[in-house]
Protein backbone atom coordinates (compact mmCIF):
# COMPACT_ATOMS: atom_id res chain seq x y z
CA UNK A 1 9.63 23.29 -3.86
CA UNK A 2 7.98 19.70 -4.33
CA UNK A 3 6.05 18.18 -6.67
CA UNK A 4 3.87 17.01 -3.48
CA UNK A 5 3.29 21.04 -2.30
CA UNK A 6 0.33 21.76 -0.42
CA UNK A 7 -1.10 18.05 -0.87
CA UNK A 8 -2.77 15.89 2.20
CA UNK A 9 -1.61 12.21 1.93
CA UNK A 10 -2.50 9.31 3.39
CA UNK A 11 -0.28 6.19 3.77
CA UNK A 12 -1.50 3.02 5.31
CA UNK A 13 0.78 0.29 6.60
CA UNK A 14 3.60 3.26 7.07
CA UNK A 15 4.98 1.80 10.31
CA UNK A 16 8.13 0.07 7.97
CA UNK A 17 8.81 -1.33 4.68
CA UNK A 18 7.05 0.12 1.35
CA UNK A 19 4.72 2.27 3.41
CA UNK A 20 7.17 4.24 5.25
CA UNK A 21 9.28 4.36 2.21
CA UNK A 22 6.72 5.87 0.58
CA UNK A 23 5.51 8.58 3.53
CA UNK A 24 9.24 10.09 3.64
CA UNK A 25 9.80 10.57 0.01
CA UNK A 26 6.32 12.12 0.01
CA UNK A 27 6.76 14.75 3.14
CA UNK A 28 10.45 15.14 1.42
CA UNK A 29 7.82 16.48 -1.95
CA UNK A 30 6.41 18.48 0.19
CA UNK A 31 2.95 16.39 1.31
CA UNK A 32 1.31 16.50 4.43
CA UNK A 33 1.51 13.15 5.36
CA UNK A 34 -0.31 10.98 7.78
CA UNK A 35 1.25 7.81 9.40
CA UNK A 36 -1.23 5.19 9.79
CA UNK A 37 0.24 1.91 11.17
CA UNK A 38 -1.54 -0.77 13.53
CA UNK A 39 1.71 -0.70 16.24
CA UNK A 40 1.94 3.41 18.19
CA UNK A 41 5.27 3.13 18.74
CA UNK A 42 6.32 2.05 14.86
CA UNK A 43 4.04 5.42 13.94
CA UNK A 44 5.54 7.39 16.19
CA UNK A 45 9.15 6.62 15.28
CA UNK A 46 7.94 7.70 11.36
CA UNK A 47 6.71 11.17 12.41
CA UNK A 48 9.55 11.47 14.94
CA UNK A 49 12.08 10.80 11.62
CA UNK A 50 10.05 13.15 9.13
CA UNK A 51 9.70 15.82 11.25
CA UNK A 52 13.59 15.77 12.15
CA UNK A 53 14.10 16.21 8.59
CA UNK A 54 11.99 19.22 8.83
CA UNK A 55 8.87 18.43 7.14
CA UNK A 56 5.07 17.71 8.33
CA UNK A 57 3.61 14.61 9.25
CA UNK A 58 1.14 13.69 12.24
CA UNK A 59 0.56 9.33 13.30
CA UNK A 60 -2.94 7.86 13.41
CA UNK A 61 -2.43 3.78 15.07
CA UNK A 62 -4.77 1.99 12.33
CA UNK A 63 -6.32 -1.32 12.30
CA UNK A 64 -6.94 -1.30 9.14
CA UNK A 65 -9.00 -4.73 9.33
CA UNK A 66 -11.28 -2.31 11.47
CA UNK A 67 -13.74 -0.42 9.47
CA UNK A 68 -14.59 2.05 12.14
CA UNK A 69 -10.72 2.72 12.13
CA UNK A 70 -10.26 3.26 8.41
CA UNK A 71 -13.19 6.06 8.81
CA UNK A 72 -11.26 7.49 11.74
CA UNK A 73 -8.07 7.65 9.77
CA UNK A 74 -9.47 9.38 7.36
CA UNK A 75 -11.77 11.72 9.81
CA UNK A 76 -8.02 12.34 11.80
CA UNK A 77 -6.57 13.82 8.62
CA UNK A 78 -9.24 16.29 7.37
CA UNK A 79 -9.52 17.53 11.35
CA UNK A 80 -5.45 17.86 11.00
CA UNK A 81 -5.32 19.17 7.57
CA UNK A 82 -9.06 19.90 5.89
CA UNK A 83 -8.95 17.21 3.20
CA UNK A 84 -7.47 14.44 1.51
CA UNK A 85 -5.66 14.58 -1.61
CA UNK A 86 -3.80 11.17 -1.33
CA UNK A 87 -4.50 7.56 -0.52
CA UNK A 88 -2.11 4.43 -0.29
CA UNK A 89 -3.58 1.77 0.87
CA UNK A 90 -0.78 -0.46 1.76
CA UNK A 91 -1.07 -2.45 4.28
CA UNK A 92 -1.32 -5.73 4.69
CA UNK A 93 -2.27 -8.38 7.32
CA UNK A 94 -1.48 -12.07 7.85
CA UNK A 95 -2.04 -14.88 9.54
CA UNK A 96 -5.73 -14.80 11.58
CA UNK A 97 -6.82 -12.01 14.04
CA UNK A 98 -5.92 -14.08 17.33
CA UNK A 99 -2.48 -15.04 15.38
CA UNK A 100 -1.27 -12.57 13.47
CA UNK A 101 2.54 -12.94 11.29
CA UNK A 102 4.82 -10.49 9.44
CA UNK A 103 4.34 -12.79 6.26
CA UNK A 104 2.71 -15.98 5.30
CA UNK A 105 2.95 -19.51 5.90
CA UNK A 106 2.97 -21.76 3.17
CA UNK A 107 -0.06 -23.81 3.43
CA UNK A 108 -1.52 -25.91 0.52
CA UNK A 109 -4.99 -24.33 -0.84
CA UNK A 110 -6.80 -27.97 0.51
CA UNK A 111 -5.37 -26.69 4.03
CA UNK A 112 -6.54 -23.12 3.87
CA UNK A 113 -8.64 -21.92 7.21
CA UNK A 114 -11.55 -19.33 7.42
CA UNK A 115 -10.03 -17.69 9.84
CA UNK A 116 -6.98 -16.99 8.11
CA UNK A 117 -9.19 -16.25 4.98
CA UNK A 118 -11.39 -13.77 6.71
CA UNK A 119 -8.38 -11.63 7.98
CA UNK A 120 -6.39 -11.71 5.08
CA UNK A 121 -9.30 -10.35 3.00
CA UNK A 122 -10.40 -7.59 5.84
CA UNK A 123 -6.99 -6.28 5.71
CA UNK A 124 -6.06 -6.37 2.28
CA UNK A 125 -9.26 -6.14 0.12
CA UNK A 126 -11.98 -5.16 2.27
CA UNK A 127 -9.65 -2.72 4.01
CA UNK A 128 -8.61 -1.00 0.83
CA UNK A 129 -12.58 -1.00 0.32
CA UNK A 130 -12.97 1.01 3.14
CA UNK A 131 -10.39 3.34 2.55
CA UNK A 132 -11.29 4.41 -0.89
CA UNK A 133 -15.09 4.52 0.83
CA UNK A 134 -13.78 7.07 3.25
CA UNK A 135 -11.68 9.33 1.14
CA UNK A 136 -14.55 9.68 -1.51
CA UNK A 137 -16.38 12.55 -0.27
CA UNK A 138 -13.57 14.97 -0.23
CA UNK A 139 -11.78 13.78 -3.45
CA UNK A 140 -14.86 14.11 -5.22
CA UNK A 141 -15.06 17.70 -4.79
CA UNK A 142 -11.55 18.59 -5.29
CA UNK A 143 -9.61 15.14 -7.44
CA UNK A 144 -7.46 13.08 -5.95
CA UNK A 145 -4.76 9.84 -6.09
CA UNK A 146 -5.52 6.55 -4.67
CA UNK A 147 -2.91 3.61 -4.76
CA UNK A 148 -3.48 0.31 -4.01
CA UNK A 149 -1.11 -2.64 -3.67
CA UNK A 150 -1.27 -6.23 -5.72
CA UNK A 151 1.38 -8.38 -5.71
CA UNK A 152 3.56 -10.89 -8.38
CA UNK A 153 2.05 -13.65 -6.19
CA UNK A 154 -1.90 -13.52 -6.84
CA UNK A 155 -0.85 -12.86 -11.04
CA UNK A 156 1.00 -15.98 -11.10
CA UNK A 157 -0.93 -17.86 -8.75
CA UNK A 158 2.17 -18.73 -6.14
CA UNK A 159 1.29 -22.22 -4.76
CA UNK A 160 0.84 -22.47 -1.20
CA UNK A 161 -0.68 -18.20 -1.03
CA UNK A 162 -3.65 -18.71 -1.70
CA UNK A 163 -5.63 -16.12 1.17
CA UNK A 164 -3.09 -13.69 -0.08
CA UNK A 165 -3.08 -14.43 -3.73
CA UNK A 166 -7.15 -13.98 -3.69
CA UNK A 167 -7.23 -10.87 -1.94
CA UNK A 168 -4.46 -9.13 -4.34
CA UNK A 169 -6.09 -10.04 -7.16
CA UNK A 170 -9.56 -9.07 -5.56
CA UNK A 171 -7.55 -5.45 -4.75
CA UNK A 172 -6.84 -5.27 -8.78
CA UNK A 173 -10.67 -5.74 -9.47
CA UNK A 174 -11.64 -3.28 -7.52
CA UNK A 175 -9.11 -0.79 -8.63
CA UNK A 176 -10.14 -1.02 -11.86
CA UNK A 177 -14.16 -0.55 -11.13
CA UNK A 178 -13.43 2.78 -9.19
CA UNK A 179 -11.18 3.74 -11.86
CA UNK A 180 -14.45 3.48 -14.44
CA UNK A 181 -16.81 5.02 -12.11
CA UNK A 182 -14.80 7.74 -10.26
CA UNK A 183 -13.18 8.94 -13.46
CA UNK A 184 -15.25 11.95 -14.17
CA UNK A 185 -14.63 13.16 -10.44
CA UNK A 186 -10.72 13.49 -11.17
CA UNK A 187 -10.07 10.54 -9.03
CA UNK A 188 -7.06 8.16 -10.68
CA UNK A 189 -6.86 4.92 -9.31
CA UNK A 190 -3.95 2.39 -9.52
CA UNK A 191 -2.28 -0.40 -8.71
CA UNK A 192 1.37 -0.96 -7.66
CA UNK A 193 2.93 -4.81 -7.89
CA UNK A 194 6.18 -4.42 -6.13
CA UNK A 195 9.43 -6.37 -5.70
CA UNK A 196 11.16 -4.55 -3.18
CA UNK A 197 13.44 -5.35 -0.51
CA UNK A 198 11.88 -4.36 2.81
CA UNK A 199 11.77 -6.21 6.50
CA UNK A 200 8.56 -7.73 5.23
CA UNK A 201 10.49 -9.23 2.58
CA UNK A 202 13.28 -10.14 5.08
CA UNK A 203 10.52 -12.53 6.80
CA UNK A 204 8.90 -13.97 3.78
CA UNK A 205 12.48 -14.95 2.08
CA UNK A 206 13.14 -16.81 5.34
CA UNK A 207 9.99 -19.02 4.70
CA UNK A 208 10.72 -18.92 1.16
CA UNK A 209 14.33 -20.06 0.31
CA UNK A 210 13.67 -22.02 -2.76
CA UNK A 211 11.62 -19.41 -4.64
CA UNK A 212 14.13 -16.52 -3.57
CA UNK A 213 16.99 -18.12 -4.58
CA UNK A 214 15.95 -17.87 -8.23
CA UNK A 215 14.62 -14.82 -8.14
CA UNK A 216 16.93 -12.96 -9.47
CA UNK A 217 17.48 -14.74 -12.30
CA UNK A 218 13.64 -14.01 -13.35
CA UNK A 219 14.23 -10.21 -12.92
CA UNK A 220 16.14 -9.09 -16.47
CA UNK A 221 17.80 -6.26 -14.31
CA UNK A 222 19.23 -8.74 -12.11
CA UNK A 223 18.81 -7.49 -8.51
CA UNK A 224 15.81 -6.34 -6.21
CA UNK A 225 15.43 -2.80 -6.07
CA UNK A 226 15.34 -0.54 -2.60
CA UNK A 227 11.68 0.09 -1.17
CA UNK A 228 13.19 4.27 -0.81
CA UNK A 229 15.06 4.05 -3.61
CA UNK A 230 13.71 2.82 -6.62
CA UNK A 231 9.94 2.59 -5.14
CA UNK A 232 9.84 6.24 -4.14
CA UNK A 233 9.94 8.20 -7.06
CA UNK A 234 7.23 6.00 -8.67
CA UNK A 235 4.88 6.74 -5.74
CA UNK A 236 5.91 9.69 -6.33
CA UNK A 237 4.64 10.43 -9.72
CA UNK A 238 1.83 8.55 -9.26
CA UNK A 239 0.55 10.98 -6.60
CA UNK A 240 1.72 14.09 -8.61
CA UNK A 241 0.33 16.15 -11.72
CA UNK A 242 2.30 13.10 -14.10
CA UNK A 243 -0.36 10.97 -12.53
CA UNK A 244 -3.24 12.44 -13.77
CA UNK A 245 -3.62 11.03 -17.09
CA UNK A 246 -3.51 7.03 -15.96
CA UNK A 247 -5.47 5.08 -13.74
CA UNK A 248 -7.55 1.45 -14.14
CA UNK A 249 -3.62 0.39 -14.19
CA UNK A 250 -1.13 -2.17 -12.71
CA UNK A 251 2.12 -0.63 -12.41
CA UNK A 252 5.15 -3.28 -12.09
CA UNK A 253 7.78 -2.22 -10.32
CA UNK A 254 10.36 -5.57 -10.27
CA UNK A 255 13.13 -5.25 -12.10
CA UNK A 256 11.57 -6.90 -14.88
CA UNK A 257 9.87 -9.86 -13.43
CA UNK A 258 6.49 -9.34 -14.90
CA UNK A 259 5.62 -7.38 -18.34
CA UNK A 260 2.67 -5.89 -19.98
């Protein structure tokens, strides 16, 4: 038995990293999980390694800069499964939609472009937007989890990130207005700020040296946690019954880094 029995969740950005972290420690709870990733053959390998372990999960490909494609995520899972119970809206995109990167760039906030702008926000804020849109009707009947992703970057204003710093912080704002006004429907909504070592990670450090190299030294615990390891069994109880009783919140989950 799971704490996750009998529960539909969603995971967005599941294809590696945090996400698909996060969608094998839920099936492992027992969730229904769905595996929504922009790349088929990264979703398929997820379900291919859940269901070897014996558990349930079906892949929806996702653009989740798409709105059309957030709504068919969502429409995919209640024809699979008959609701929702669960939403983490993970994912994350980078770069500009003709150019898009597994991490940023550097680029002083004088240098920013639009188009880099626009599809940093579509995928981060306005996609997370859209997935809370979608999952409404059926978690306003029965409850439900949604949890969103900030980052360490947008609180402390990381030079040179500013598209993604904006649309983190953006995410946090809207976290906490559907916390206020979904409340009385049983809907918690948080945020996660993560330092965990994933691939994405892998890429960013490689742009990043500098800042990485004292990173450690910020974190009190003195090393960067695993995205399965340490990560999972916070997702964890933020999806479960231990969950029920917070949401508006940013939940830290770096060693340290940052405190309330």
């Amino acid at each position: 038995m799971g704490v996750l029995d009998g529960k539909v969740a969603i995971v967005t950005g599941a294809g590696r990293g945090i996400g698909k972290a996060t969608a094998k420690v839920y099936a492992r709870e027992g969730a229904k999980v769905v595996v929504a990733s922009r790349t088929p053959p990264n979703v398929q390998k997820v379900v291919d390694e859940i269901t070897a372990e014996g558990f349930i999960a079906i892949g929806v490909p996702t653009d989740v800069g798409k709105k059309d494609e957030m709504f068919n995520m969502v429409a995919k899972t209640v024809e699979a499964f008959g609701t929702v119970d669960i939403l983490v809206n993970n994912a994350q995109g980078f770069g500009t939609e003709e150019n898009p990167r597994a991490s940023t760039i550097p680029t002083p906030l004088e240098d920013t472009d639009d188009a880099e702008w626009d599809y940093t926000f579509r995928t981060g804020a306005s996609a997370t937007l859209w997935g809370m849109q979608a999952v409404f009707p059926y978690m306003k009947v029965n409850g439900g989890r949604i949890i969103n992703f900030s980052s360490g970057s947008g609180i402390e204003g990381f030079p040179g990130n500013t598209c993604y710093n904006a649309t983190k912080e953006a995410i946090r704002a809207l976290t906490r207005t559907a916390a206020r006004e979904w409340g009385k429907y049983g809907i918690s909504v948080n945020t996660v700020n993560p330092s965990l070592k994933t691939d994405a990670w892998d890429n960013w450090m490689a742009n990043n040296t500098d800042f990485v190299e004292g990173l450690k030294d910020k974190m009190p615990l003195g090393f960067l946690g695993d995205a399965e390891e340490h990560g999972g069994p916070w997702m964890v109880w933020l999806a479960s019954k231990g969950g029920e009783y917070v949401t508006g919140m940013t939940f830290f989950l770096n060693g340290g880094r940052y405190m309330n």
